[in-house]
PDB file of N, CA and C in Angstrom:
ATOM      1  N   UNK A   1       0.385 -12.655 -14.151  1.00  0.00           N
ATOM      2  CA  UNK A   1      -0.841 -13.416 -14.286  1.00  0.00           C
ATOM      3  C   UNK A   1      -1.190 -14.106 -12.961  1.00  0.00           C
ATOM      4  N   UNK A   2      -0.411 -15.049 -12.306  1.00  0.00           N
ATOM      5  CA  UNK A   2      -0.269 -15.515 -11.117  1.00  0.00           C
ATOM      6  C   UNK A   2      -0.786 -14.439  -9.808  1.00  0.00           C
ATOM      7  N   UNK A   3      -0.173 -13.080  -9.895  1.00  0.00           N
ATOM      8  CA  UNK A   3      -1.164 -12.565  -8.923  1.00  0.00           C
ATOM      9  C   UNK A   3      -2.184 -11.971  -9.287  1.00  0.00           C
ATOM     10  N   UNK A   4      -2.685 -11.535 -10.645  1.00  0.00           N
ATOM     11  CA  UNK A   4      -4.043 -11.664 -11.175  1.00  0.00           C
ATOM     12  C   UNK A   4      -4.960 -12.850 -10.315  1.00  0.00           C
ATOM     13  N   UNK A   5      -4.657 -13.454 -10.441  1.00  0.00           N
ATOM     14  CA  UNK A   5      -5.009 -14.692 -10.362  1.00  0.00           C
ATOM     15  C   UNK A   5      -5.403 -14.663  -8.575  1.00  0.00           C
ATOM     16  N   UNK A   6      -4.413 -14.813  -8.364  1.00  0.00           N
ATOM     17  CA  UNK A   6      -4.210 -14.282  -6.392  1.00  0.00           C
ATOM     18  C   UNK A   6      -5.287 -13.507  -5.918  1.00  0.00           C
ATOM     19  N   UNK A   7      -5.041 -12.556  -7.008  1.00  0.00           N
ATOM     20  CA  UNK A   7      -5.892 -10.895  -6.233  1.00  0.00           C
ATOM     21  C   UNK A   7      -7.625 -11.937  -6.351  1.00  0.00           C
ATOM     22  N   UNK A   8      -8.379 -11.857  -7.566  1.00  0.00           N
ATOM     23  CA  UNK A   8      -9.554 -12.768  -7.435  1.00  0.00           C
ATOM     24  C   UNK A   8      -9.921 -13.903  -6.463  1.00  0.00           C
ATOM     25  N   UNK A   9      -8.666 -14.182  -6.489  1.00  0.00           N
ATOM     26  CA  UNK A   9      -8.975 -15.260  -5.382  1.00  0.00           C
ATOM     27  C   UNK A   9      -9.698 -14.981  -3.849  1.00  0.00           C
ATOM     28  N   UNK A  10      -7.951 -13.845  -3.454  1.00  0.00           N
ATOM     29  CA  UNK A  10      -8.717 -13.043  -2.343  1.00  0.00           C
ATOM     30  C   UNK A  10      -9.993 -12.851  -2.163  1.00  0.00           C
ATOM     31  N   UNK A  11      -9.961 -11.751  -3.352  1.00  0.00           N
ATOM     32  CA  UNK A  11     -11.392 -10.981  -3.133  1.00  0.00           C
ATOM     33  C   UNK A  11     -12.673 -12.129  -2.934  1.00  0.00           C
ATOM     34  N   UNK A  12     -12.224 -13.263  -3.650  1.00  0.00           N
ATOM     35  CA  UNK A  12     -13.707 -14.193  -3.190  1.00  0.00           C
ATOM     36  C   UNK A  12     -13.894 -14.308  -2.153  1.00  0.00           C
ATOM     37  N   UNK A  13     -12.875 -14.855  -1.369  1.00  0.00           N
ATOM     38  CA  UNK A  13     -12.509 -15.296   0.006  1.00  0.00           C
ATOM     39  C   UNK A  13     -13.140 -14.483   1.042  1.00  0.00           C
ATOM     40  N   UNK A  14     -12.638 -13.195   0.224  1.00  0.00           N
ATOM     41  CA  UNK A  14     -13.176 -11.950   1.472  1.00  0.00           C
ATOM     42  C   UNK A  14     -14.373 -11.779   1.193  1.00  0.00           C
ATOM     43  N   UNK A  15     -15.194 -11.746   0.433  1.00  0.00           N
ATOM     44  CA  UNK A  15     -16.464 -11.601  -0.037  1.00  0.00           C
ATOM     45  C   UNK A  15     -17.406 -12.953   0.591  1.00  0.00           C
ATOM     46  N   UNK A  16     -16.790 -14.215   0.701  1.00  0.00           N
ATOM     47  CA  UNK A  16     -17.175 -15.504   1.115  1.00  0.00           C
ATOM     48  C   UNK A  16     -17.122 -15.207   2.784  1.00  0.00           C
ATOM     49  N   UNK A  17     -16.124 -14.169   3.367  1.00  0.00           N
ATOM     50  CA  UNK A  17     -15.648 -14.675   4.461  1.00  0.00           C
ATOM     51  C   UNK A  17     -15.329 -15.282   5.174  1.00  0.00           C
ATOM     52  N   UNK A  18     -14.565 -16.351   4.086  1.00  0.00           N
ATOM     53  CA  UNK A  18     -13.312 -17.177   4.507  1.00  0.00           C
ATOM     54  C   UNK A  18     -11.749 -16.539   4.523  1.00  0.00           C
ATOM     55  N   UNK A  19     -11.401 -15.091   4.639  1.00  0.00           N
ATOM     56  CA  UNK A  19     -10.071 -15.133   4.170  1.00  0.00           C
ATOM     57  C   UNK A  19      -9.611 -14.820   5.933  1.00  0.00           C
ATOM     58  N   UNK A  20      -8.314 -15.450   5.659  1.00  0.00           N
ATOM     59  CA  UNK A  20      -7.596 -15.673   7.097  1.00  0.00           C
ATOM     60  C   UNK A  20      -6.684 -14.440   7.175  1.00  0.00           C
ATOM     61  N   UNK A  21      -6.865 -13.482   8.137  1.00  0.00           N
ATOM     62  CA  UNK A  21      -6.137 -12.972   8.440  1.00  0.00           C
ATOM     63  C   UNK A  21      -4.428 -12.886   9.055  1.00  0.00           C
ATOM     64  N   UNK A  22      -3.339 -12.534   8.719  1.00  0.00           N
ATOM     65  CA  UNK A  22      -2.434 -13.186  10.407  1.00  0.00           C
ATOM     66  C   UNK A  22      -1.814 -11.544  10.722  1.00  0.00           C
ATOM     67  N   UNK A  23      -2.525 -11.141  11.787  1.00  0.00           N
ATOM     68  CA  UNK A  23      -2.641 -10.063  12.395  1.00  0.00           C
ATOM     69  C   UNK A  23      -0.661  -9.716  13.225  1.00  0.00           C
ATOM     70  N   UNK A  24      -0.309  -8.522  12.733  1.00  0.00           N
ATOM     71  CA  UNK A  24       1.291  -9.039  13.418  1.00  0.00           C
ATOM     72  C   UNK A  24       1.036  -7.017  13.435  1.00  0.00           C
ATOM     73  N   UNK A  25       1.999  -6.985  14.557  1.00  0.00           N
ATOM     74  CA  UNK A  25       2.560  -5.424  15.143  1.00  0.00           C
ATOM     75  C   UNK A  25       3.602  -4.459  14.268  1.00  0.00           C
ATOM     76  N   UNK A  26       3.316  -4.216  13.235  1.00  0.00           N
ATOM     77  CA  UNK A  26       4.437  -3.442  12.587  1.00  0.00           C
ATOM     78  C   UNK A  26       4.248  -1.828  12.585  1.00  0.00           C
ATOM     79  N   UNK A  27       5.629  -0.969  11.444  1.00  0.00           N
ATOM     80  CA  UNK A  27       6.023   0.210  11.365  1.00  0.00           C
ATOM     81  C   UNK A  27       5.286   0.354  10.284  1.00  0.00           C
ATOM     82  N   UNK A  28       3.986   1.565   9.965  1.00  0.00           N
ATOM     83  CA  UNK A  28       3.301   0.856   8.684  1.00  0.00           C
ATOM     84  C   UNK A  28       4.186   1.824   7.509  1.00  0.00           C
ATOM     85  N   UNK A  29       4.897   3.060   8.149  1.00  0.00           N
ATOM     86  CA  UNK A  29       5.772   3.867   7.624  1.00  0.00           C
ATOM     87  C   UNK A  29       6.719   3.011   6.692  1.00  0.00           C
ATOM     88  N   UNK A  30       7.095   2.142   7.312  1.00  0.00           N
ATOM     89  CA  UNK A  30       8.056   1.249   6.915  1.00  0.00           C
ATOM     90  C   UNK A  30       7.778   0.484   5.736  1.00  0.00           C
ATOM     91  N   UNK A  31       6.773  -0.151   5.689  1.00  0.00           N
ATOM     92  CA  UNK A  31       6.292  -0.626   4.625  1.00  0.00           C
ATOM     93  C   UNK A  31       5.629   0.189   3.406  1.00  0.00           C
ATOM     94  N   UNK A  32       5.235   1.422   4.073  1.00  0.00           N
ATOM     95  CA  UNK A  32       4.648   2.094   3.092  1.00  0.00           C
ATOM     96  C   UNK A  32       6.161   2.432   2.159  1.00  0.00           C
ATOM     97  N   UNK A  33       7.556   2.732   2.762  1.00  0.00           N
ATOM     98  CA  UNK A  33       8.885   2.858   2.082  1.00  0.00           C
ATOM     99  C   UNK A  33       8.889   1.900   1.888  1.00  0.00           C
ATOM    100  N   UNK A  34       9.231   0.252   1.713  1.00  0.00           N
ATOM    101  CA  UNK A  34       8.859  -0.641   1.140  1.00  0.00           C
ATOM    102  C   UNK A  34       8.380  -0.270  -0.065  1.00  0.00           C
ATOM    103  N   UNK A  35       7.547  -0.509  -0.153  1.00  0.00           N
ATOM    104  CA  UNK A  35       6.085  -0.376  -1.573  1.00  0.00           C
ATOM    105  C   UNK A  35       6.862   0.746  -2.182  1.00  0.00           C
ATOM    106  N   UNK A  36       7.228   1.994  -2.045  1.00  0.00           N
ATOM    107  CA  UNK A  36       7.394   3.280  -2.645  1.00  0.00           C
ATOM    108  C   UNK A  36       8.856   2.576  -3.295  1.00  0.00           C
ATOM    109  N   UNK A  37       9.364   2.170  -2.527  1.00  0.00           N
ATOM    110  CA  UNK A  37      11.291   1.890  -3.117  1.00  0.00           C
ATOM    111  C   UNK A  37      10.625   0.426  -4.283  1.00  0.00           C
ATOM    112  N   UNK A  38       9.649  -0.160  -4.447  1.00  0.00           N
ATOM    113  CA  UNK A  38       9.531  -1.195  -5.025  1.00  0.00           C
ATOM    114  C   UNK A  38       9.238  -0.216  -7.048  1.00  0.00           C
ATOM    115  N   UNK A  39       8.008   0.325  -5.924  1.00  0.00           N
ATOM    116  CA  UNK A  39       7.437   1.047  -7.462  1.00  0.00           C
ATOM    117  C   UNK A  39       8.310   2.096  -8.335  1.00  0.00           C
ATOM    118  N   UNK A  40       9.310   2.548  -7.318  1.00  0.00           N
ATOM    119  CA  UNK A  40      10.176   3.322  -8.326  1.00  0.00           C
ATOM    120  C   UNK A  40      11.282   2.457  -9.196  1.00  0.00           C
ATOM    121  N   UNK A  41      11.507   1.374  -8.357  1.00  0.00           N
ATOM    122  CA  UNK A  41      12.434   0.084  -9.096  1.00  0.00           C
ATOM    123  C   UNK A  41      11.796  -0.127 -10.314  1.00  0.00           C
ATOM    124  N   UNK A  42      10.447  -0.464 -10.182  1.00  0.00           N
ATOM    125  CA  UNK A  42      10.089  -0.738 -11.601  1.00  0.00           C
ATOM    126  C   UNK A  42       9.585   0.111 -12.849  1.00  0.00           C
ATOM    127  N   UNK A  43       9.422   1.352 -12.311  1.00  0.00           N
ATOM    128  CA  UNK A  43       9.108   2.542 -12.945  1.00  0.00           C
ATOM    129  C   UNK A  43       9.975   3.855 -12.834  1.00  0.00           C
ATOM    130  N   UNK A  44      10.769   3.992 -13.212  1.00  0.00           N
ATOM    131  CA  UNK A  44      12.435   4.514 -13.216  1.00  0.00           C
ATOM    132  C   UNK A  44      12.080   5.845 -13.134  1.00  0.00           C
ATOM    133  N   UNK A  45      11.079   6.507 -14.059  1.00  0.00           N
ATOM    134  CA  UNK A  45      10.350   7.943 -14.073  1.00  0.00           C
ATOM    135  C   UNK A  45      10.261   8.764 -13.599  1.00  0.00           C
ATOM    136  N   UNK A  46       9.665   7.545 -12.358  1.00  0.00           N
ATOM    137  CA  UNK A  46       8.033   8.501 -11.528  1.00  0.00           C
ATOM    138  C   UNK A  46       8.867   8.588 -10.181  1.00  0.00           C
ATOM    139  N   UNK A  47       8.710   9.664 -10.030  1.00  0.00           N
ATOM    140  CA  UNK A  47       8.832  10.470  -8.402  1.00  0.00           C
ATOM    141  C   UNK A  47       7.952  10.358  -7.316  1.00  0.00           C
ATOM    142  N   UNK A  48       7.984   9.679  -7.012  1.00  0.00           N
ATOM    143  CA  UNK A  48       7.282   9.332  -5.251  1.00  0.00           C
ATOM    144  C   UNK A  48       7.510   9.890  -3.806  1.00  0.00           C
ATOM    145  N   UNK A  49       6.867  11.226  -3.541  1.00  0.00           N
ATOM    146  CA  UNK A  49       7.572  11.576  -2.224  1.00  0.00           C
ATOM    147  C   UNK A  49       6.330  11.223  -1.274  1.00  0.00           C
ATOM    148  N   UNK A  50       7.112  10.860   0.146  1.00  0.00           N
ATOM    149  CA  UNK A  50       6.312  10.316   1.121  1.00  0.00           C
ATOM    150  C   UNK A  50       5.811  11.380   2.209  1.00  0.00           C
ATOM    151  N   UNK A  51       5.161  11.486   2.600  1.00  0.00           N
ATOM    152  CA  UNK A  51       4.616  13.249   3.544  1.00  0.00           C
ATOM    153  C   UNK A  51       4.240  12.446   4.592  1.00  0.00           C
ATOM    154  N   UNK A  52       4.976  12.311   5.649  1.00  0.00           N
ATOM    155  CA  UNK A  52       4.420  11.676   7.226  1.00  0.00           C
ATOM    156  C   UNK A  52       4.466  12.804   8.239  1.00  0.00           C
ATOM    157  N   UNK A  53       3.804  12.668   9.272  1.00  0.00           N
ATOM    158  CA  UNK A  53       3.813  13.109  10.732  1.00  0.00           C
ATOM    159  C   UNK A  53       4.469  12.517  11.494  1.00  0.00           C
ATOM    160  N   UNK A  54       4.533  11.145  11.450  1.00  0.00           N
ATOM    161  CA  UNK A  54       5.173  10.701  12.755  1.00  0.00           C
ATOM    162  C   UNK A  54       5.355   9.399  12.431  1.00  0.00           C
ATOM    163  N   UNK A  55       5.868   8.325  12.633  1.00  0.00           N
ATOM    164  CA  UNK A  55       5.804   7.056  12.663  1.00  0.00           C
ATOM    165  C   UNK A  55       4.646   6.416  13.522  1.00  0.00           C
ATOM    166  N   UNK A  56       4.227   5.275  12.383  1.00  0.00           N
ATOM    167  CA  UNK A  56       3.216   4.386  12.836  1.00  0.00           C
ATOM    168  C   UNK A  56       2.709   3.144  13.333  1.00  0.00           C
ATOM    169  N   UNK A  57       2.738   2.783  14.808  1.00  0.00           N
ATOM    170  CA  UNK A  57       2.663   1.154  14.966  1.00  0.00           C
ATOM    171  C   UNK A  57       1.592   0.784  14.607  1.00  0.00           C
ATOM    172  N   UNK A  58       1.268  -0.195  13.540  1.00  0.00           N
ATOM    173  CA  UNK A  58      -0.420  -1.013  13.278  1.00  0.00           C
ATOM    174  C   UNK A  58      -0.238  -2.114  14.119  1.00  0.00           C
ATOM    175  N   UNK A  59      -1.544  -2.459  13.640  1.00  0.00           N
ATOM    176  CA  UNK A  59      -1.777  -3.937  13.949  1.00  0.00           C
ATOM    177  C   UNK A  59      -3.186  -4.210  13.103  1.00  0.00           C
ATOM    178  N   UNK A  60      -2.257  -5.645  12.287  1.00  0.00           N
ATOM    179  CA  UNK A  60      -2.831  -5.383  10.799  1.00  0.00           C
ATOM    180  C   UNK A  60      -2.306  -6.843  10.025  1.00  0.00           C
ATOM    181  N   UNK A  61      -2.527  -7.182   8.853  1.00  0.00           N
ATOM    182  CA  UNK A  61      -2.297  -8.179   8.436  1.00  0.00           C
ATOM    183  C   UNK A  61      -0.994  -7.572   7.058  1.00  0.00           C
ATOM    184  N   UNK A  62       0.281  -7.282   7.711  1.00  0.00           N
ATOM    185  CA  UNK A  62       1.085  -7.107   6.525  1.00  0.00           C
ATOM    186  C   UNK A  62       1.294  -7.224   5.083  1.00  0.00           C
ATOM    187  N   UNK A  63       1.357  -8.497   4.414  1.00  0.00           N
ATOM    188  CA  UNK A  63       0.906  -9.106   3.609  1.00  0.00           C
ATOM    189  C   UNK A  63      -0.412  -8.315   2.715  1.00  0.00           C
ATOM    190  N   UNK A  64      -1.811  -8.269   3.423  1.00  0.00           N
ATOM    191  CA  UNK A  64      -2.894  -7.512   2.818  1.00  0.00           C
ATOM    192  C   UNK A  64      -2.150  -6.086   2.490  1.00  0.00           C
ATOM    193  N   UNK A  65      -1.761  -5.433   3.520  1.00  0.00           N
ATOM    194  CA  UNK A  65      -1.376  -4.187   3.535  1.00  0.00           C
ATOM    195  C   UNK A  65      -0.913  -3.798   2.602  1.00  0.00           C
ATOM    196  N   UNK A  66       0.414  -5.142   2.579  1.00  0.00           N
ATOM    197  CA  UNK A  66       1.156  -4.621   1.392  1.00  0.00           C
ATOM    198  C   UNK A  66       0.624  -4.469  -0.041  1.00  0.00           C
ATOM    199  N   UNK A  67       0.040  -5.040  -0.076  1.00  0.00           N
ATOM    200  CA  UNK A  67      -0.867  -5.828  -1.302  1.00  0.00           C
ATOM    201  C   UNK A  67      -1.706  -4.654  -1.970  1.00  0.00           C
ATOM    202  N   UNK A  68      -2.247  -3.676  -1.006  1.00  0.00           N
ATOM    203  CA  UNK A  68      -3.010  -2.561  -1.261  1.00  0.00           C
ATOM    204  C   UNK A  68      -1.988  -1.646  -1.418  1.00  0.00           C
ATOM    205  N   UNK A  69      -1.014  -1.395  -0.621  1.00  0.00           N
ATOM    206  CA  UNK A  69      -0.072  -0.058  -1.260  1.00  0.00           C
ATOM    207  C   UNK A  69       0.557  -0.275  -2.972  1.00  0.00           C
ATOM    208  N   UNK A  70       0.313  -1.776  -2.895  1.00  0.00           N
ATOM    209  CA  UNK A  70       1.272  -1.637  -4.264  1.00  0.00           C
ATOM    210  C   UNK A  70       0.697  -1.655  -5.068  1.00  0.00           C
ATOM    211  N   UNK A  71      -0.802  -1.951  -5.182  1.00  0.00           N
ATOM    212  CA  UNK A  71      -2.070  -1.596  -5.685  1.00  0.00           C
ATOM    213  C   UNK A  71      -2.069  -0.332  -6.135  1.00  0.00           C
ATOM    214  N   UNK A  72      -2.069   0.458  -4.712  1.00  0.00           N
ATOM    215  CA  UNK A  72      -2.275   1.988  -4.659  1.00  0.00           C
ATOM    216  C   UNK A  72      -0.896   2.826  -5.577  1.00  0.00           C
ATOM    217  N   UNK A  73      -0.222   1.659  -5.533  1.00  0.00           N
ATOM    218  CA  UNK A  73       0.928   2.855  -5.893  1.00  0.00           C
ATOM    219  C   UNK A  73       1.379   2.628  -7.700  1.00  0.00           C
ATOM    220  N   UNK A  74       0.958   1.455  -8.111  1.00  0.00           N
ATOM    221  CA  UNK A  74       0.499   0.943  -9.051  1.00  0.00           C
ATOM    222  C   UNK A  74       0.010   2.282 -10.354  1.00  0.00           C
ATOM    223  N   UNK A  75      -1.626   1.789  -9.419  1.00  0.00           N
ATOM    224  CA  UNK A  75      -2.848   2.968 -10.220  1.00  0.00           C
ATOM    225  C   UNK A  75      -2.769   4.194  -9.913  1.00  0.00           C
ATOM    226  N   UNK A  76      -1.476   4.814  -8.763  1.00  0.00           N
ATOM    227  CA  UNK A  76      -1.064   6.174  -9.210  1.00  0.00           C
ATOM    228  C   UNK A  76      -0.062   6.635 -10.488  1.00  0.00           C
ATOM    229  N   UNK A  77       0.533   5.167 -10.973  1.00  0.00           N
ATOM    230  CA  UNK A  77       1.967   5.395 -11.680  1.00  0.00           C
ATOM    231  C   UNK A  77       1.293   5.803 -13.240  1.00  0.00           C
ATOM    232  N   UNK A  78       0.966   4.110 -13.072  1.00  0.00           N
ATOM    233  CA  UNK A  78      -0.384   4.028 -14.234  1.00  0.00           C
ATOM    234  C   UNK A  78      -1.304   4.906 -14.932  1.00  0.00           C
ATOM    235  N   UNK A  79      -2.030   5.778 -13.778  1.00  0.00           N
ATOM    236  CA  UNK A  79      -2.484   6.656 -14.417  1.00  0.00           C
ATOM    237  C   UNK A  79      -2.479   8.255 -13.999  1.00  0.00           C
ATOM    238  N   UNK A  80      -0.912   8.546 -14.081  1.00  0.00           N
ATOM    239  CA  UNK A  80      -0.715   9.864 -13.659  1.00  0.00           C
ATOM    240  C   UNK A  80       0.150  10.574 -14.962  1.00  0.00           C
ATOM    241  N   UNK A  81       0.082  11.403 -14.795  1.00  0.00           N
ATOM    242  CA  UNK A  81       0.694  12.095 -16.400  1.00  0.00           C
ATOM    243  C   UNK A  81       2.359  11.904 -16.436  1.00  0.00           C
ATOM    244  N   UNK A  82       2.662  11.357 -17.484  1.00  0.00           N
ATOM    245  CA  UNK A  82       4.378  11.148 -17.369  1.00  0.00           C
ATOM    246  C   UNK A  82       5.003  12.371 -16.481  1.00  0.00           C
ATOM    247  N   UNK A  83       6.494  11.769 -15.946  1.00  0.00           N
ATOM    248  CA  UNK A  83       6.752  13.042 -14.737  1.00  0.00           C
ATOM    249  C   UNK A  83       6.079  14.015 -14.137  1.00  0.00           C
ATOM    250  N   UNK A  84       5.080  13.638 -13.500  1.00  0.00           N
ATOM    251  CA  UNK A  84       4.499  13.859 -12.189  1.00  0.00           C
ATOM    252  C   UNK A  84       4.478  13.390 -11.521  1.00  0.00           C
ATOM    253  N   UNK A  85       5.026  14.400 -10.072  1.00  0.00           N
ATOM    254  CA  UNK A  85       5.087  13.756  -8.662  1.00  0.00           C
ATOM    255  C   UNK A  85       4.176  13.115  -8.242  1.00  0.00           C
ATOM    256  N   UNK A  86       4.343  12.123  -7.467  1.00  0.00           N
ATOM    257  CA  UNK A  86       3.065  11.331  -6.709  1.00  0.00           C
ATOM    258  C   UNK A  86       3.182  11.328  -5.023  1.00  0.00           C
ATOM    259  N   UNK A  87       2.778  12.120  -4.919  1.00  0.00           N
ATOM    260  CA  UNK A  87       2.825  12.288  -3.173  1.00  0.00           C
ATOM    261  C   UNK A  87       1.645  11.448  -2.416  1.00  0.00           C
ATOM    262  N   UNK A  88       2.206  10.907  -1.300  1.00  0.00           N
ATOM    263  CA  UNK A  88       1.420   9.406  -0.632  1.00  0.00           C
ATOM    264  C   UNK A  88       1.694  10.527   0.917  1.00  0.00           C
ATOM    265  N   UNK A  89       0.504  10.584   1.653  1.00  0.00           N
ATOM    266  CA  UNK A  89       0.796  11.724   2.956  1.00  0.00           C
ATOM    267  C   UNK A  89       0.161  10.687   4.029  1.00  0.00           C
ATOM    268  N   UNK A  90       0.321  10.581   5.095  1.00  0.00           N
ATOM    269  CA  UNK A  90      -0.059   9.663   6.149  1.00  0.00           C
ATOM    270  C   UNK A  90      -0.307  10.315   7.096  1.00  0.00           C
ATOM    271  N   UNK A  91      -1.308  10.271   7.711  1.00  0.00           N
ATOM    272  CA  UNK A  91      -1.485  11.535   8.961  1.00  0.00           C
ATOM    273  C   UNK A  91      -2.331  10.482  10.390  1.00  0.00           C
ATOM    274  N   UNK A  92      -2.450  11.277  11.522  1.00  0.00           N
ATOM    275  CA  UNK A  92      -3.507  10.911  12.729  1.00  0.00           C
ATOM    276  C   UNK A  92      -4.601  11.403  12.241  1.00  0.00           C
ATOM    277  N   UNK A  93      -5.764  10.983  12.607  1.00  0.00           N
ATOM    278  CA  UNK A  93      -7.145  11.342  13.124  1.00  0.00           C
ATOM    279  C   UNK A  93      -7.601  10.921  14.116  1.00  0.00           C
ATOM    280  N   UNK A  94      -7.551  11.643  15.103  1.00  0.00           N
ATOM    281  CA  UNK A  94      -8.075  10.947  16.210  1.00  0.00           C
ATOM    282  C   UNK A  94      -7.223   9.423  16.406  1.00  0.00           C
ATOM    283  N   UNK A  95      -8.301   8.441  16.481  1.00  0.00           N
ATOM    284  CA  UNK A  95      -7.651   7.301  17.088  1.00  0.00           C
ATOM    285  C   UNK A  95      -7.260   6.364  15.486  1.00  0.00           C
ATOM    286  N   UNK A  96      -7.556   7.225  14.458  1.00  0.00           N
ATOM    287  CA  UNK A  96      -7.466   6.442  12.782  1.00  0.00           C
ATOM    288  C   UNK A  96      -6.421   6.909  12.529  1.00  0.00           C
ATOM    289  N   UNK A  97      -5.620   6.232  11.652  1.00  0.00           N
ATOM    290  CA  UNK A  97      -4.742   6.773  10.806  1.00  0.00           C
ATOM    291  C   UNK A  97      -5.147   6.796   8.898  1.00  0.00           C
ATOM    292  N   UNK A  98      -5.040   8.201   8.302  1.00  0.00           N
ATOM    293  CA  UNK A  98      -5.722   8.252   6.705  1.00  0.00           C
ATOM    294  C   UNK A  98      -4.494   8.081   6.193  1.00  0.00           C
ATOM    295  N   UNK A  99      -4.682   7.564   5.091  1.00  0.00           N
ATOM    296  CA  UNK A  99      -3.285   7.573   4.008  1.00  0.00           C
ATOM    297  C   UNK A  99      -4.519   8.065   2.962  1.00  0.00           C
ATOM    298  N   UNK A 100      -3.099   8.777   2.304  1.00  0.00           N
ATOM    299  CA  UNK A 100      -4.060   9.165   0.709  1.00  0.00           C
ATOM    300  C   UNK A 100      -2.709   9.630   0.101  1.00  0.00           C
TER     301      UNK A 100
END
């Protein structure tokens, strides 16, 4: 309920454009394993494989980041057909990096 609660909050904030960023240099690979080792902890099931190219330095607000993978990884668990894989792939574009 509490991060129910959180998430709305955000979103006002960001919508108000008051929300504070704190911008820090990380591995986003890293966190994206993070989030993946979290969601299988709580969902014993579901198979999560990770598809990278290469490792990734951001620069980014961690915290948000995280906040969206576990989001993302969430509403894949949620609504994917019992035992099915969920593959998360991270690639370059040019000077972007896509996750999907």
């Amino acid at each position: 309920m509490n991060s129910m609660i959180n998430g709305f909050l955000t979103v006002s904030s960001l919508e108000g454009g008051k929300i504070q960023l704190d911008l820090e240099i990380f591995q986003l690979n890293s966190l994206i394993d993070e989030a993946i080792e979290e969601a299988v902890v709580v969902n014993k099931e579901v198979d999560i494989v990770f598809k990278r190219s290469e490792n990734f330095t951001v620069e980014a607000d961690r915290d948000k980041i995280g906040q969206v993978l576990n989001n993302f990884l969430n509403n894949a668990v949620k609504y994917s057909p019992n035992q099915k894989v969920i593959t998360i792939s991270l690639e370059k574009i040019n000077e972007w990096r896509k996750l999907w």
